[in-house]
PDB file of N, CA and C in Angstrom:
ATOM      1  N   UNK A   1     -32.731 -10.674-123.177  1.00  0.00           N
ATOM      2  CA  UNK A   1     -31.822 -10.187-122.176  1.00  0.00           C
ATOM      3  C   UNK A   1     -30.733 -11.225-121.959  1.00  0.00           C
ATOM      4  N   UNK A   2     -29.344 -10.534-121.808  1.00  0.00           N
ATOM      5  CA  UNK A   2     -28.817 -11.903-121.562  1.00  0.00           C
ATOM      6  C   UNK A   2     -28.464 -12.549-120.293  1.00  0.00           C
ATOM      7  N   UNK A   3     -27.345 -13.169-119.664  1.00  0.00           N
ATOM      8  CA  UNK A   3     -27.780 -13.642-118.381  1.00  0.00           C
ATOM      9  C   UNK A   3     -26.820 -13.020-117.514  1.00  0.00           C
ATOM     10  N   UNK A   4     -26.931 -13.368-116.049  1.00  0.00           N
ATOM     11  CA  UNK A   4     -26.758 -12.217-115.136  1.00  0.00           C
ATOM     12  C   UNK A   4     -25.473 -12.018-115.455  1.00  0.00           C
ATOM     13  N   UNK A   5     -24.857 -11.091-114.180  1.00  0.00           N
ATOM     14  CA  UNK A   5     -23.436 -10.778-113.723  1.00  0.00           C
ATOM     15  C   UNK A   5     -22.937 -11.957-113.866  1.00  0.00           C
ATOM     16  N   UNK A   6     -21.252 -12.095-113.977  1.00  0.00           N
ATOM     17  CA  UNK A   6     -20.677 -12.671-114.273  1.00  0.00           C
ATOM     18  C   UNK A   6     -19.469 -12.434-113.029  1.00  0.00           C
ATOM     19  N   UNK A   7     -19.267 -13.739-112.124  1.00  0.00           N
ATOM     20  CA  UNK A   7     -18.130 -13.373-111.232  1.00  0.00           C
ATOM     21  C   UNK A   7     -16.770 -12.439-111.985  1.00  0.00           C
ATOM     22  N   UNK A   8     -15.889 -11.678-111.330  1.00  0.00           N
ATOM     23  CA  UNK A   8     -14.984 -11.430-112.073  1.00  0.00           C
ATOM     24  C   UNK A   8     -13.709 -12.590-112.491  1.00  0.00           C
ATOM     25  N   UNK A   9     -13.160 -12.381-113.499  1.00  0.00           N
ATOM     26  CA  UNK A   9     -12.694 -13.212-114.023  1.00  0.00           C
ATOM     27  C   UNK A   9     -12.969 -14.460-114.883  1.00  0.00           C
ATOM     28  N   UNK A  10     -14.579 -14.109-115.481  1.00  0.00           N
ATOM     29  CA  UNK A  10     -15.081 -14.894-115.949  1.00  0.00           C
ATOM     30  C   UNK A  10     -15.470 -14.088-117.222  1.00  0.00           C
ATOM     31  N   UNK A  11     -15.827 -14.905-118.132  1.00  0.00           N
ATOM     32  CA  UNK A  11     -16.030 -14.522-119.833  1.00  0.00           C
ATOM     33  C   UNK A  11     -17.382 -13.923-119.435  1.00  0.00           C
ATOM     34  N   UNK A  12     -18.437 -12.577-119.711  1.00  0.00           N
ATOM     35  CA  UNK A  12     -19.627 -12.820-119.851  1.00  0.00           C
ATOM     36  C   UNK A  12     -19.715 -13.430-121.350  1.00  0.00           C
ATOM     37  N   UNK A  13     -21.039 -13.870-121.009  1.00  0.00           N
ATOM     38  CA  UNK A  13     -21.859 -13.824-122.655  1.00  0.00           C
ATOM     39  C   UNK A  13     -21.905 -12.826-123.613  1.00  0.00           C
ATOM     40  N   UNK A  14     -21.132 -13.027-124.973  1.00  0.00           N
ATOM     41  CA  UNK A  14     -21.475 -12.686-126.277  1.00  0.00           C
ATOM     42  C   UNK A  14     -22.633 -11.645-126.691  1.00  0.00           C
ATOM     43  N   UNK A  15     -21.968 -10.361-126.785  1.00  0.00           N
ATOM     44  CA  UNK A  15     -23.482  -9.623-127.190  1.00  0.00           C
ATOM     45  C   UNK A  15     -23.647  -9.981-128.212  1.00  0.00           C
ATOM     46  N   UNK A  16     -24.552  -9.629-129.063  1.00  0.00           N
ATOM     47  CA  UNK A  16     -24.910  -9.703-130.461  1.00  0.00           C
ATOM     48  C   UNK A  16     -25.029  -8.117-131.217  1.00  0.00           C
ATOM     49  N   UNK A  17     -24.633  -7.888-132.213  1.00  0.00           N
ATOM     50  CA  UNK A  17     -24.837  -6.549-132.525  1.00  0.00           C
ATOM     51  C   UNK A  17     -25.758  -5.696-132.508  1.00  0.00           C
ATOM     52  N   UNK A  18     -27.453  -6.349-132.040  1.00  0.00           N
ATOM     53  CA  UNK A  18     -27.836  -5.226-131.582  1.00  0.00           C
ATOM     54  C   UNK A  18     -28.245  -5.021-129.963  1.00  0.00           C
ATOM     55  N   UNK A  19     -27.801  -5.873-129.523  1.00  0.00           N
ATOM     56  CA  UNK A  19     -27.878  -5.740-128.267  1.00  0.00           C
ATOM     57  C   UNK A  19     -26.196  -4.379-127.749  1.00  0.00           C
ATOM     58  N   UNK A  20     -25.648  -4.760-128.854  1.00  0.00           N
ATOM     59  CA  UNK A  20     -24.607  -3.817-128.615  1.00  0.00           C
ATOM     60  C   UNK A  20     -24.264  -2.253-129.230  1.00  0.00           C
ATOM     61  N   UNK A  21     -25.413  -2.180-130.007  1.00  0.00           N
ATOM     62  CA  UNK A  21     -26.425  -1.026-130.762  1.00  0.00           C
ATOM     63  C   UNK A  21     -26.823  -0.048-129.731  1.00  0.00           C
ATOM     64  N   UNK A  22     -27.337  -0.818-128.771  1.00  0.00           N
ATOM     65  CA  UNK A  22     -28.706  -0.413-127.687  1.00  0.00           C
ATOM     66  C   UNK A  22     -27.588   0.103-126.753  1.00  0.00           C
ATOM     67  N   UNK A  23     -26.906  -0.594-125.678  1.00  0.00           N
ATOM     68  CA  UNK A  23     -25.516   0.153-125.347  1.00  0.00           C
ATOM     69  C   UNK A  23     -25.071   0.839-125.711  1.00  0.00           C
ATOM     70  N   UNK A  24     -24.830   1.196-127.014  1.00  0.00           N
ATOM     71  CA  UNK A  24     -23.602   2.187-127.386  1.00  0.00           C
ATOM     72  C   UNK A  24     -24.875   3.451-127.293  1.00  0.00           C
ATOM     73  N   UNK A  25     -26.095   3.542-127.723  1.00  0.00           N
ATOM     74  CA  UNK A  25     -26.736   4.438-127.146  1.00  0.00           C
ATOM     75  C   UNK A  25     -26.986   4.962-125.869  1.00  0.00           C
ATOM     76  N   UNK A  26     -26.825   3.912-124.957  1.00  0.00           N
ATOM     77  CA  UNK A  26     -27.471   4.394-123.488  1.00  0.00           C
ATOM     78  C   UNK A  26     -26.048   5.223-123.039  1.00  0.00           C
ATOM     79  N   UNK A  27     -24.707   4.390-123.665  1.00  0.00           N
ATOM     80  CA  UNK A  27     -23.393   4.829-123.144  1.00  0.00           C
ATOM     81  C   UNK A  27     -23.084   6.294-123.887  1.00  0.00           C
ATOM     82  N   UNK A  28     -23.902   6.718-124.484  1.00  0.00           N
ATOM     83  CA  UNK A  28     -23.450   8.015-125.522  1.00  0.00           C
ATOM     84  C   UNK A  28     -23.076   9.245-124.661  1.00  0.00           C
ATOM     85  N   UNK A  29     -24.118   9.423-123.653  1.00  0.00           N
ATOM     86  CA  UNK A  29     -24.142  10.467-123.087  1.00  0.00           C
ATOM     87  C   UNK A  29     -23.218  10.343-121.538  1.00  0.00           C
ATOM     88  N   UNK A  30     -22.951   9.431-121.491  1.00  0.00           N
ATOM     89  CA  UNK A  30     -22.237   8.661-120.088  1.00  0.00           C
ATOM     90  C   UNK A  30     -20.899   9.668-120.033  1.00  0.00           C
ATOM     91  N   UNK A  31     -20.540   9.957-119.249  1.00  0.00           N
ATOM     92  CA  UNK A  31     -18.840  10.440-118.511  1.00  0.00           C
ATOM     93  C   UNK A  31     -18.239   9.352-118.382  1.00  0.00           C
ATOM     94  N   UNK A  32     -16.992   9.015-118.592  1.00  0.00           N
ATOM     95  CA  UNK A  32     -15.680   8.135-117.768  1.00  0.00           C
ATOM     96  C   UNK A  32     -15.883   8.195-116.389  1.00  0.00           C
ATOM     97  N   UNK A  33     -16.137   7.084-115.877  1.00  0.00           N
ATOM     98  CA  UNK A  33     -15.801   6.668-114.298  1.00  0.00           C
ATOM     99  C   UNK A  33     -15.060   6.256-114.131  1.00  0.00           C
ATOM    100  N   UNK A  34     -13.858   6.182-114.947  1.00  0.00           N
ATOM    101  CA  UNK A  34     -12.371   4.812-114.526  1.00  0.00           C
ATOM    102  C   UNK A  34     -11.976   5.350-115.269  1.00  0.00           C
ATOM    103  N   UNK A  35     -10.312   6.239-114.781  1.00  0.00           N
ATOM    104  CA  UNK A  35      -9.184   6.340-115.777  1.00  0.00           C
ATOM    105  C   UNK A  35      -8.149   5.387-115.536  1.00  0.00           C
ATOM    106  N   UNK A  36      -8.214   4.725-117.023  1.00  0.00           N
ATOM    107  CA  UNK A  36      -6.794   4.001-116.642  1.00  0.00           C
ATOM    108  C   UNK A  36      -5.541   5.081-116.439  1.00  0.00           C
ATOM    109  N   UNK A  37      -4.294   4.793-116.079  1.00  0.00           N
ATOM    110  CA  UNK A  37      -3.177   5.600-115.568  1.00  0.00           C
ATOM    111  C   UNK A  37      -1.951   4.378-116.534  1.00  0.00           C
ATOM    112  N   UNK A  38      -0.738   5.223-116.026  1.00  0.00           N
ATOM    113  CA  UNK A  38       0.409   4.363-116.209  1.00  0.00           C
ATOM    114  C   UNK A  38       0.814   3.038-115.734  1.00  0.00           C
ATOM    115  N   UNK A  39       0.221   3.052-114.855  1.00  0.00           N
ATOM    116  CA  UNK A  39       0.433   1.724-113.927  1.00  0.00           C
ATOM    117  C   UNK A  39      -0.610   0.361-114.594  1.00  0.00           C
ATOM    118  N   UNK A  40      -1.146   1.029-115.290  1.00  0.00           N
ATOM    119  CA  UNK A  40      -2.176  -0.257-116.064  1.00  0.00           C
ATOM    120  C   UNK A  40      -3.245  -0.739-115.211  1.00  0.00           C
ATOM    121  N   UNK A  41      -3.580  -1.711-115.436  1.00  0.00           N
ATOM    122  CA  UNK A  41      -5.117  -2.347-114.891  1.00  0.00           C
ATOM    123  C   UNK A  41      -3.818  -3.294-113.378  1.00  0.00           C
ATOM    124  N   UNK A  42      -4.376  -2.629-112.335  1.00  0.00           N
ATOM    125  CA  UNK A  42      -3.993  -2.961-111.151  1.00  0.00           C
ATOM    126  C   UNK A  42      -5.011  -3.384-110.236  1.00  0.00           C
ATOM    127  N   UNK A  43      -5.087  -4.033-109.039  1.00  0.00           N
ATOM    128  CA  UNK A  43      -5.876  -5.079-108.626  1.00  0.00           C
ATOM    129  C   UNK A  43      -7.279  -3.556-108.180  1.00  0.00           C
ATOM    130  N   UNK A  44      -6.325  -2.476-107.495  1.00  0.00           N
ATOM    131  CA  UNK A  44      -7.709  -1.656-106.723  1.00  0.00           C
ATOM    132  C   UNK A  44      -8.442  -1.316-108.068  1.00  0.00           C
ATOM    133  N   UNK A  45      -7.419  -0.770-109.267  1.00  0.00           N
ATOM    134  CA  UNK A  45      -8.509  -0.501-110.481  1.00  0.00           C
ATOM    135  C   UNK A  45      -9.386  -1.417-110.741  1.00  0.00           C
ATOM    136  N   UNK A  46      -9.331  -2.331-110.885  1.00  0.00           N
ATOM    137  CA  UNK A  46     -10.302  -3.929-110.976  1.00  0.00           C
ATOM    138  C   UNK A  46     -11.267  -3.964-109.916  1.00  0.00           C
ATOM    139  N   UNK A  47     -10.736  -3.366-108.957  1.00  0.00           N
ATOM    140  CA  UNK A  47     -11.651  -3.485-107.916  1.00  0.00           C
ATOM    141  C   UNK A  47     -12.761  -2.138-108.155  1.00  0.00           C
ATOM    142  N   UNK A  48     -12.475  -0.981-108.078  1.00  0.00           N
ATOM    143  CA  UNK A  48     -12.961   0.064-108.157  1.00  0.00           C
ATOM    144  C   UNK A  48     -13.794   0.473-109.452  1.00  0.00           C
ATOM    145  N   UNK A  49     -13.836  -0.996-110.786  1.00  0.00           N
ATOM    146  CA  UNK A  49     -14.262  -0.960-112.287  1.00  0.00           C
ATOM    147  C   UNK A  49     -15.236  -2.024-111.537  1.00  0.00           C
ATOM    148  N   UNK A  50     -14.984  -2.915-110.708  1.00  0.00           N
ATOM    149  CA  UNK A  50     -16.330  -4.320-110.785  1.00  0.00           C
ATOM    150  C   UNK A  50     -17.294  -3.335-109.657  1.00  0.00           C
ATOM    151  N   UNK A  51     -16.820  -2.210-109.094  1.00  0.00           N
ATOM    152  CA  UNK A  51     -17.951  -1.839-107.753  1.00  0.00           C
ATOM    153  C   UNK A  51     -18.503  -0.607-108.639  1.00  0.00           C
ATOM    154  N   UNK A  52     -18.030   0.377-109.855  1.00  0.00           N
ATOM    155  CA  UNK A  52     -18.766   0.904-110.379  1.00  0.00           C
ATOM    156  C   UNK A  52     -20.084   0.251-111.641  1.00  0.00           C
ATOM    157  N   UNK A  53     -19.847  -1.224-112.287  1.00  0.00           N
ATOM    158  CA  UNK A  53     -20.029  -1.852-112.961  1.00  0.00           C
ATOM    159  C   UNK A  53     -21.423  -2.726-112.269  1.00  0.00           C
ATOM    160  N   UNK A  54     -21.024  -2.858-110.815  1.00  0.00           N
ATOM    161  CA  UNK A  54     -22.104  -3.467-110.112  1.00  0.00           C
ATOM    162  C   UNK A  54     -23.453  -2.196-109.910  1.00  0.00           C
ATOM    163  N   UNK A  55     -22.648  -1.368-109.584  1.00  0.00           N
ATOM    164  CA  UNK A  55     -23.514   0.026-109.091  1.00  0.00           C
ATOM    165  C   UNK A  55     -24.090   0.537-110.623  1.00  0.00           C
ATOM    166  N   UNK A  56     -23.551   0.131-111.635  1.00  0.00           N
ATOM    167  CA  UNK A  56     -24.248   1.464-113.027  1.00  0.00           C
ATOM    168  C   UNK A  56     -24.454   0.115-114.149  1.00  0.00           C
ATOM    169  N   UNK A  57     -23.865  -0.574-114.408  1.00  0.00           N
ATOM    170  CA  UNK A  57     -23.482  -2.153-115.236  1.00  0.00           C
ATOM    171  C   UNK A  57     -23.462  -1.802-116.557  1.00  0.00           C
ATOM    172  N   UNK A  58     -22.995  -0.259-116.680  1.00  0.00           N
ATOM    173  CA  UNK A  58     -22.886   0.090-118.345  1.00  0.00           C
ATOM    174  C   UNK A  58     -21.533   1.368-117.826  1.00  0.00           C
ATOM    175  N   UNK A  59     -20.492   1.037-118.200  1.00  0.00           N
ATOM    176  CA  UNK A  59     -19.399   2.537-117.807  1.00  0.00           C
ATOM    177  C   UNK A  59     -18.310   2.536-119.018  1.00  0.00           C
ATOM    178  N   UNK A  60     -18.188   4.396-118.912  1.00  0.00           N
ATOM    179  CA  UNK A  60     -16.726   3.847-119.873  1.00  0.00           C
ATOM    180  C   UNK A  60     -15.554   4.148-118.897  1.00  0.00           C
ATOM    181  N   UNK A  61     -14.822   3.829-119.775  1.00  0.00           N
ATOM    182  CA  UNK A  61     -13.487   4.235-119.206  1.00  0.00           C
ATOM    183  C   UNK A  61     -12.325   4.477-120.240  1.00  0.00           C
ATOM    184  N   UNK A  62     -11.545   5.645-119.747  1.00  0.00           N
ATOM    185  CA  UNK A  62     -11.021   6.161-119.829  1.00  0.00           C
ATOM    186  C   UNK A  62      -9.341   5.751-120.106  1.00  0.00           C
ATOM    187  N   UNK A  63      -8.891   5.367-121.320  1.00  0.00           N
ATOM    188  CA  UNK A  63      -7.217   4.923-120.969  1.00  0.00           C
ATOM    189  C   UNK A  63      -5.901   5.946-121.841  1.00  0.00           C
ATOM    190  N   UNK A  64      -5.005   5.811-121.509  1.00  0.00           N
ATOM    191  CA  UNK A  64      -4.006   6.571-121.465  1.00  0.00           C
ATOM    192  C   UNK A  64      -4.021   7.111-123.039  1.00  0.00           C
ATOM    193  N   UNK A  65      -3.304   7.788-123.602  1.00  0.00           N
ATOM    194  CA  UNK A  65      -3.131   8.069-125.061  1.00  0.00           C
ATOM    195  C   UNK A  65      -1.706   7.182-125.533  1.00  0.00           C
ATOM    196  N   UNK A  66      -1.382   7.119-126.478  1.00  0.00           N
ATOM    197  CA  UNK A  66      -0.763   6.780-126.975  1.00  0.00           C
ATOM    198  C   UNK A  66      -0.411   5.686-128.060  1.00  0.00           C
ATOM    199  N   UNK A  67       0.371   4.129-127.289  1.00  0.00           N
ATOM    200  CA  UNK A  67       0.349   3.077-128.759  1.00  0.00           C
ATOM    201  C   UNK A  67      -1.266   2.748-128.673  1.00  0.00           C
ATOM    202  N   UNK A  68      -2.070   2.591-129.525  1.00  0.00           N
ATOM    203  CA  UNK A  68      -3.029   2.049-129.658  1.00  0.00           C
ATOM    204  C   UNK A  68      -3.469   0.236-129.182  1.00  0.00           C
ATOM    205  N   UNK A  69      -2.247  -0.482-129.224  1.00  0.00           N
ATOM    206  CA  UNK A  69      -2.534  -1.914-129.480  1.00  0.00           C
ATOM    207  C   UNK A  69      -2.086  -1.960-127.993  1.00  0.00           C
ATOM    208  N   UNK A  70      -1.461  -0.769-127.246  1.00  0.00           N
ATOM    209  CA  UNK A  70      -1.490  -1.315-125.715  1.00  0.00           C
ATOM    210  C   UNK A  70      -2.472  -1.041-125.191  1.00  0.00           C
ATOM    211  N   UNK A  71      -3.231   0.134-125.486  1.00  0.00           N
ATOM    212  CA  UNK A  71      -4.630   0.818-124.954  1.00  0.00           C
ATOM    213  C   UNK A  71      -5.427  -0.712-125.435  1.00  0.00           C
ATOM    214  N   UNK A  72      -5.369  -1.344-126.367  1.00  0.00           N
ATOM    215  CA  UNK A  72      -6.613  -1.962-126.710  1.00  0.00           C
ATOM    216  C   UNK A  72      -6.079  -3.356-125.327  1.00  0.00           C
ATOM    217  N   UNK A  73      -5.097  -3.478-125.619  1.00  0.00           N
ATOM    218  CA  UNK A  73      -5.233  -4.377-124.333  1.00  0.00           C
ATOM    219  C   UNK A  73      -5.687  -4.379-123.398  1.00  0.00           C
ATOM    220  N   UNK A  74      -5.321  -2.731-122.760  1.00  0.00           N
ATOM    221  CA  UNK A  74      -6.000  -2.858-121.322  1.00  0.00           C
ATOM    222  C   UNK A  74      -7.293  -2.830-120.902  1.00  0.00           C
ATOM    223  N   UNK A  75      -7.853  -2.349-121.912  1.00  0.00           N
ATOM    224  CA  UNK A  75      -9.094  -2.403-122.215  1.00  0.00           C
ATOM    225  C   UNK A  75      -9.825  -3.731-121.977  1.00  0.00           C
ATOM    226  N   UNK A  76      -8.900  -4.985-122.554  1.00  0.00           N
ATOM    227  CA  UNK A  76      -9.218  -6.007-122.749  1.00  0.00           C
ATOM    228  C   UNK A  76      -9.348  -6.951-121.257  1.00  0.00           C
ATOM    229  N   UNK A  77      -8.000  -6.675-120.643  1.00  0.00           N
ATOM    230  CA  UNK A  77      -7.675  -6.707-119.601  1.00  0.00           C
ATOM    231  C   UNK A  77      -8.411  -6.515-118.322  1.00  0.00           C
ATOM    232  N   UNK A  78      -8.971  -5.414-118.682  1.00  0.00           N
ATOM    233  CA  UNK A  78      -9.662  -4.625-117.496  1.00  0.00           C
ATOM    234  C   UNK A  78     -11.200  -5.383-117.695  1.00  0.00           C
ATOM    235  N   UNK A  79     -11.801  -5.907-118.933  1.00  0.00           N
ATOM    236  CA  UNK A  79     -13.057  -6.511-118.910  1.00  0.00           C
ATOM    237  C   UNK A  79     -13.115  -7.808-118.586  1.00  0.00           C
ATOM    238  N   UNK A  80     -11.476  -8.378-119.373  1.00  0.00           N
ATOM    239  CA  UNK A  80     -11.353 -10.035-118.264  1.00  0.00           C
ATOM    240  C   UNK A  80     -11.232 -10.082-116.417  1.00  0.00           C
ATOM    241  N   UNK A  81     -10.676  -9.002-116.206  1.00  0.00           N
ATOM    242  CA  UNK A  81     -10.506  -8.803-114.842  1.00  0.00           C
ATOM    243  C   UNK A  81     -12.073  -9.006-113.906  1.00  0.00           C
ATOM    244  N   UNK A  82     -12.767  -7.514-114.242  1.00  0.00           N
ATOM    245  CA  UNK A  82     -14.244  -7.752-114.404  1.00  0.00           C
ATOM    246  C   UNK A  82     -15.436  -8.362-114.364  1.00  0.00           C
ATOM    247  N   UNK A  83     -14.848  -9.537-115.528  1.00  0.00           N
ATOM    248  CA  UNK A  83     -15.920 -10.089-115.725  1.00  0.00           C
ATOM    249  C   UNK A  83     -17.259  -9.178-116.621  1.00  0.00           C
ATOM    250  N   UNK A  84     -16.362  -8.194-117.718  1.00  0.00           N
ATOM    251  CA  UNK A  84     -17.706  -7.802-118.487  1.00  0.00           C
ATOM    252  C   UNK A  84     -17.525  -7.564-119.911  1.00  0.00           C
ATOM    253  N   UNK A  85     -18.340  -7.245-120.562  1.00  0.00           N
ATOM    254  CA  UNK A  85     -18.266  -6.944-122.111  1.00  0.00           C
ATOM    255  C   UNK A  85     -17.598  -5.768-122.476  1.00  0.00           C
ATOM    256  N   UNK A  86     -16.706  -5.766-123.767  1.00  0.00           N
ATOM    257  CA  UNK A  86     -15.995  -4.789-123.985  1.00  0.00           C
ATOM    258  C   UNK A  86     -17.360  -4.418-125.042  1.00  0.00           C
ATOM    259  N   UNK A  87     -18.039  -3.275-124.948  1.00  0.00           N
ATOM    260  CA  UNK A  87     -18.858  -2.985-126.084  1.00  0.00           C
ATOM    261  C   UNK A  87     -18.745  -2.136-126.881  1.00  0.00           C
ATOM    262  N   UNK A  88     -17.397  -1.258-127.127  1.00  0.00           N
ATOM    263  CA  UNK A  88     -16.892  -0.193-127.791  1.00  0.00           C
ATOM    264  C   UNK A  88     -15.735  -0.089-126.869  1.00  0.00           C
ATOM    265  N   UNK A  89     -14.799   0.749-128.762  1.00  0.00           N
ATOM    266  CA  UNK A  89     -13.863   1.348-128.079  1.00  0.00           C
ATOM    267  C   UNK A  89     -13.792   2.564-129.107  1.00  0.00           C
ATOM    268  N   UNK A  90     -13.548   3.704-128.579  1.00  0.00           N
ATOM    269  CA  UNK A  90     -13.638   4.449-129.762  1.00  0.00           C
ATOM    270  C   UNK A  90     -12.220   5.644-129.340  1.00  0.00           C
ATOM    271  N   UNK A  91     -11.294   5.718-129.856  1.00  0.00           N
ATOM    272  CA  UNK A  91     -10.389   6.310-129.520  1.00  0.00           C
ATOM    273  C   UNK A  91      -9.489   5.797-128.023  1.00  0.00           C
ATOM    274  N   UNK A  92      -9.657   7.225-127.224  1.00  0.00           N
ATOM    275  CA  UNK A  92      -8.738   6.889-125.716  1.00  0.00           C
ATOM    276  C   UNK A  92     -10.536   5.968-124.501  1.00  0.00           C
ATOM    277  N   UNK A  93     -11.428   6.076-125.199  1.00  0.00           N
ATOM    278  CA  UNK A  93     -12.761   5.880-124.256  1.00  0.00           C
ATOM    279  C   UNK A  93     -13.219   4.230-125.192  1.00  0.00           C
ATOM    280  N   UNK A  94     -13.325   3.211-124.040  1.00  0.00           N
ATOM    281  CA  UNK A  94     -14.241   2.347-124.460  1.00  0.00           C
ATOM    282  C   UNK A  94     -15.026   2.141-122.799  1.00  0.00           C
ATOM    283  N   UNK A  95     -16.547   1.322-123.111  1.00  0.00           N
ATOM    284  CA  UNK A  95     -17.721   1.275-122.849  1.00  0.00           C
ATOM    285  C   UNK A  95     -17.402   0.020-122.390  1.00  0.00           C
ATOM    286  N   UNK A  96     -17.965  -0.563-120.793  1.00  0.00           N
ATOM    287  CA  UNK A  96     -18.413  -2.173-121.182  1.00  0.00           C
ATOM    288  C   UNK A  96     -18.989  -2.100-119.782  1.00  0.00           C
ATOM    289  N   UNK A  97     -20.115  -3.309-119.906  1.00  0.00           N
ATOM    290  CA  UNK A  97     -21.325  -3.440-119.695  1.00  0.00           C
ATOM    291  C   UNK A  97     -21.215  -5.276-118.833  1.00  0.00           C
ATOM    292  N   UNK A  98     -21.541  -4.885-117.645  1.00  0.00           N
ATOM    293  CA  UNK A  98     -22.026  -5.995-117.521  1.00  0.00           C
ATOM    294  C   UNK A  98     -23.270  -5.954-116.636  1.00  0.00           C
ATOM    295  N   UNK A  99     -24.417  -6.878-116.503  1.00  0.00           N
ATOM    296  CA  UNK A  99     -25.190  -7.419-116.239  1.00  0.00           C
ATOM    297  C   UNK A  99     -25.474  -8.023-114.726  1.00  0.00           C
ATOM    298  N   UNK A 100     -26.112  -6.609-113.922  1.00  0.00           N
ATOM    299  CA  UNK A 100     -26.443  -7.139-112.754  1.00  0.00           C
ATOM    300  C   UNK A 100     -27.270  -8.394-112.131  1.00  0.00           C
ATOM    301  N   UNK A 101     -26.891  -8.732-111.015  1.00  0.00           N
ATOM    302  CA  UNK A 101     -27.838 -10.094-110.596  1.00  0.00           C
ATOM    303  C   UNK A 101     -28.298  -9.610-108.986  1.00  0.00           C
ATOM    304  N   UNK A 102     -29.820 -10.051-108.538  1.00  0.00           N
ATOM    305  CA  UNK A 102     -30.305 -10.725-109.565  1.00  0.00           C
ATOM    306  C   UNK A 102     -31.545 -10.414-110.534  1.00  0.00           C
ATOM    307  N   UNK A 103     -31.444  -8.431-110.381  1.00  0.00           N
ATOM    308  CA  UNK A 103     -32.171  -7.515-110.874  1.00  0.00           C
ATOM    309  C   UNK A 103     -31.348  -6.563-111.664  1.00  0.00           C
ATOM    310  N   UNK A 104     -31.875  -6.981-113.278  1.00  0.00           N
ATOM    311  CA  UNK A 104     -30.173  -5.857-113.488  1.00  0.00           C
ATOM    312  C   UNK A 104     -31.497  -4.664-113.978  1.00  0.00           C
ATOM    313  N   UNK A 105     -30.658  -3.472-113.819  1.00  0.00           N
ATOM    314  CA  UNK A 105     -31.329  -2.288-114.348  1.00  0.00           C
ATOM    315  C   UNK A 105     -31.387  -1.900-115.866  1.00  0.00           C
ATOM    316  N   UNK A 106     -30.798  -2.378-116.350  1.00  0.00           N
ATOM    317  CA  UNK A 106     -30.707  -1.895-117.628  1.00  0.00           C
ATOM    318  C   UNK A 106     -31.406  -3.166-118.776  1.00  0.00           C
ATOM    319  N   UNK A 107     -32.109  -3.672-119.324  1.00  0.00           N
ATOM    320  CA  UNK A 107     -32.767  -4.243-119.885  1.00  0.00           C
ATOM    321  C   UNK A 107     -32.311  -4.199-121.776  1.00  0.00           C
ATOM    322  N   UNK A 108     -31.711  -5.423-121.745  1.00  0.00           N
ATOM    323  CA  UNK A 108     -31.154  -5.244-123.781  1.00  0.00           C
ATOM    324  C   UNK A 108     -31.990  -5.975-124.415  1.00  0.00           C
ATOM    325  N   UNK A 109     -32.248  -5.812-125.717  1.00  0.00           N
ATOM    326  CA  UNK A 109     -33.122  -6.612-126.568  1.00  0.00           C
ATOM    327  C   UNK A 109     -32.484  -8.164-126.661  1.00  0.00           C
ATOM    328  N   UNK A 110     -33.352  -8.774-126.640  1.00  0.00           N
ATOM    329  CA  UNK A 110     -33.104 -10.209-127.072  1.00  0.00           C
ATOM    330  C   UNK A 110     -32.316 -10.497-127.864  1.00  0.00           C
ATOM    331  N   UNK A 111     -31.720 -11.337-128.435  1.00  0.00           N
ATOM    332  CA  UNK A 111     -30.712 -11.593-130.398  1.00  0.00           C
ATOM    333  C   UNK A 111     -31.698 -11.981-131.046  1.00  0.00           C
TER     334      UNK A 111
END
């Protein structure tokens, strides 16, 4: 398992690929709880991604269509904000996961 929550604005820990295997399964069946919008990763979105993230610690979300290399940013953006793992991105939907403290619910295999 790896180690807890991570304040926001902090790097978590490095999944390993199958710890990020095991996620992309639990996240398969998951809905978007966070659409990004035009306005990009803004402080309430950050806010409203670390209080669903605390409450579920596996979500995707949802970002705009279009250039690809800006979507991948915000993406990026929105997990440094956070404080969590980007663990997929697959089209307009990526997944990321972070790690409740000081009981997280979701349990990943070791590396």
């Amino acid at each position: 398992m790896t180690e807890g929550a991570h304040a926001a604005g902090t790097a978590p820990a490095a999944l390993s690929e199958r710890q990020k295997k095991h996620l992309r399964a639990l996240a398969h069946a998951l809905k978007p709880l966070i659409r990004l919008g035009t306005a990009g990763v803004t402080a309430a979105l950050s806010a409203e991604a670390a209080r669903a993230l605390h409450d579920h610690e596996l979500i995707k979300v949802q970002g705009p269509g279009g250039d690809r290399a800006v979507r991948d940013e915000l993406f990026a953006a929105l997990a440094r904000e956070t404080g969590s793992a980007l663990v997929q991105r697959i089209g307009n939907v990526a997944v990321l996961y972070r790690a409740r403290t000081p009981q997280p619910r979701i349990l990943i295999p070791d590396r």
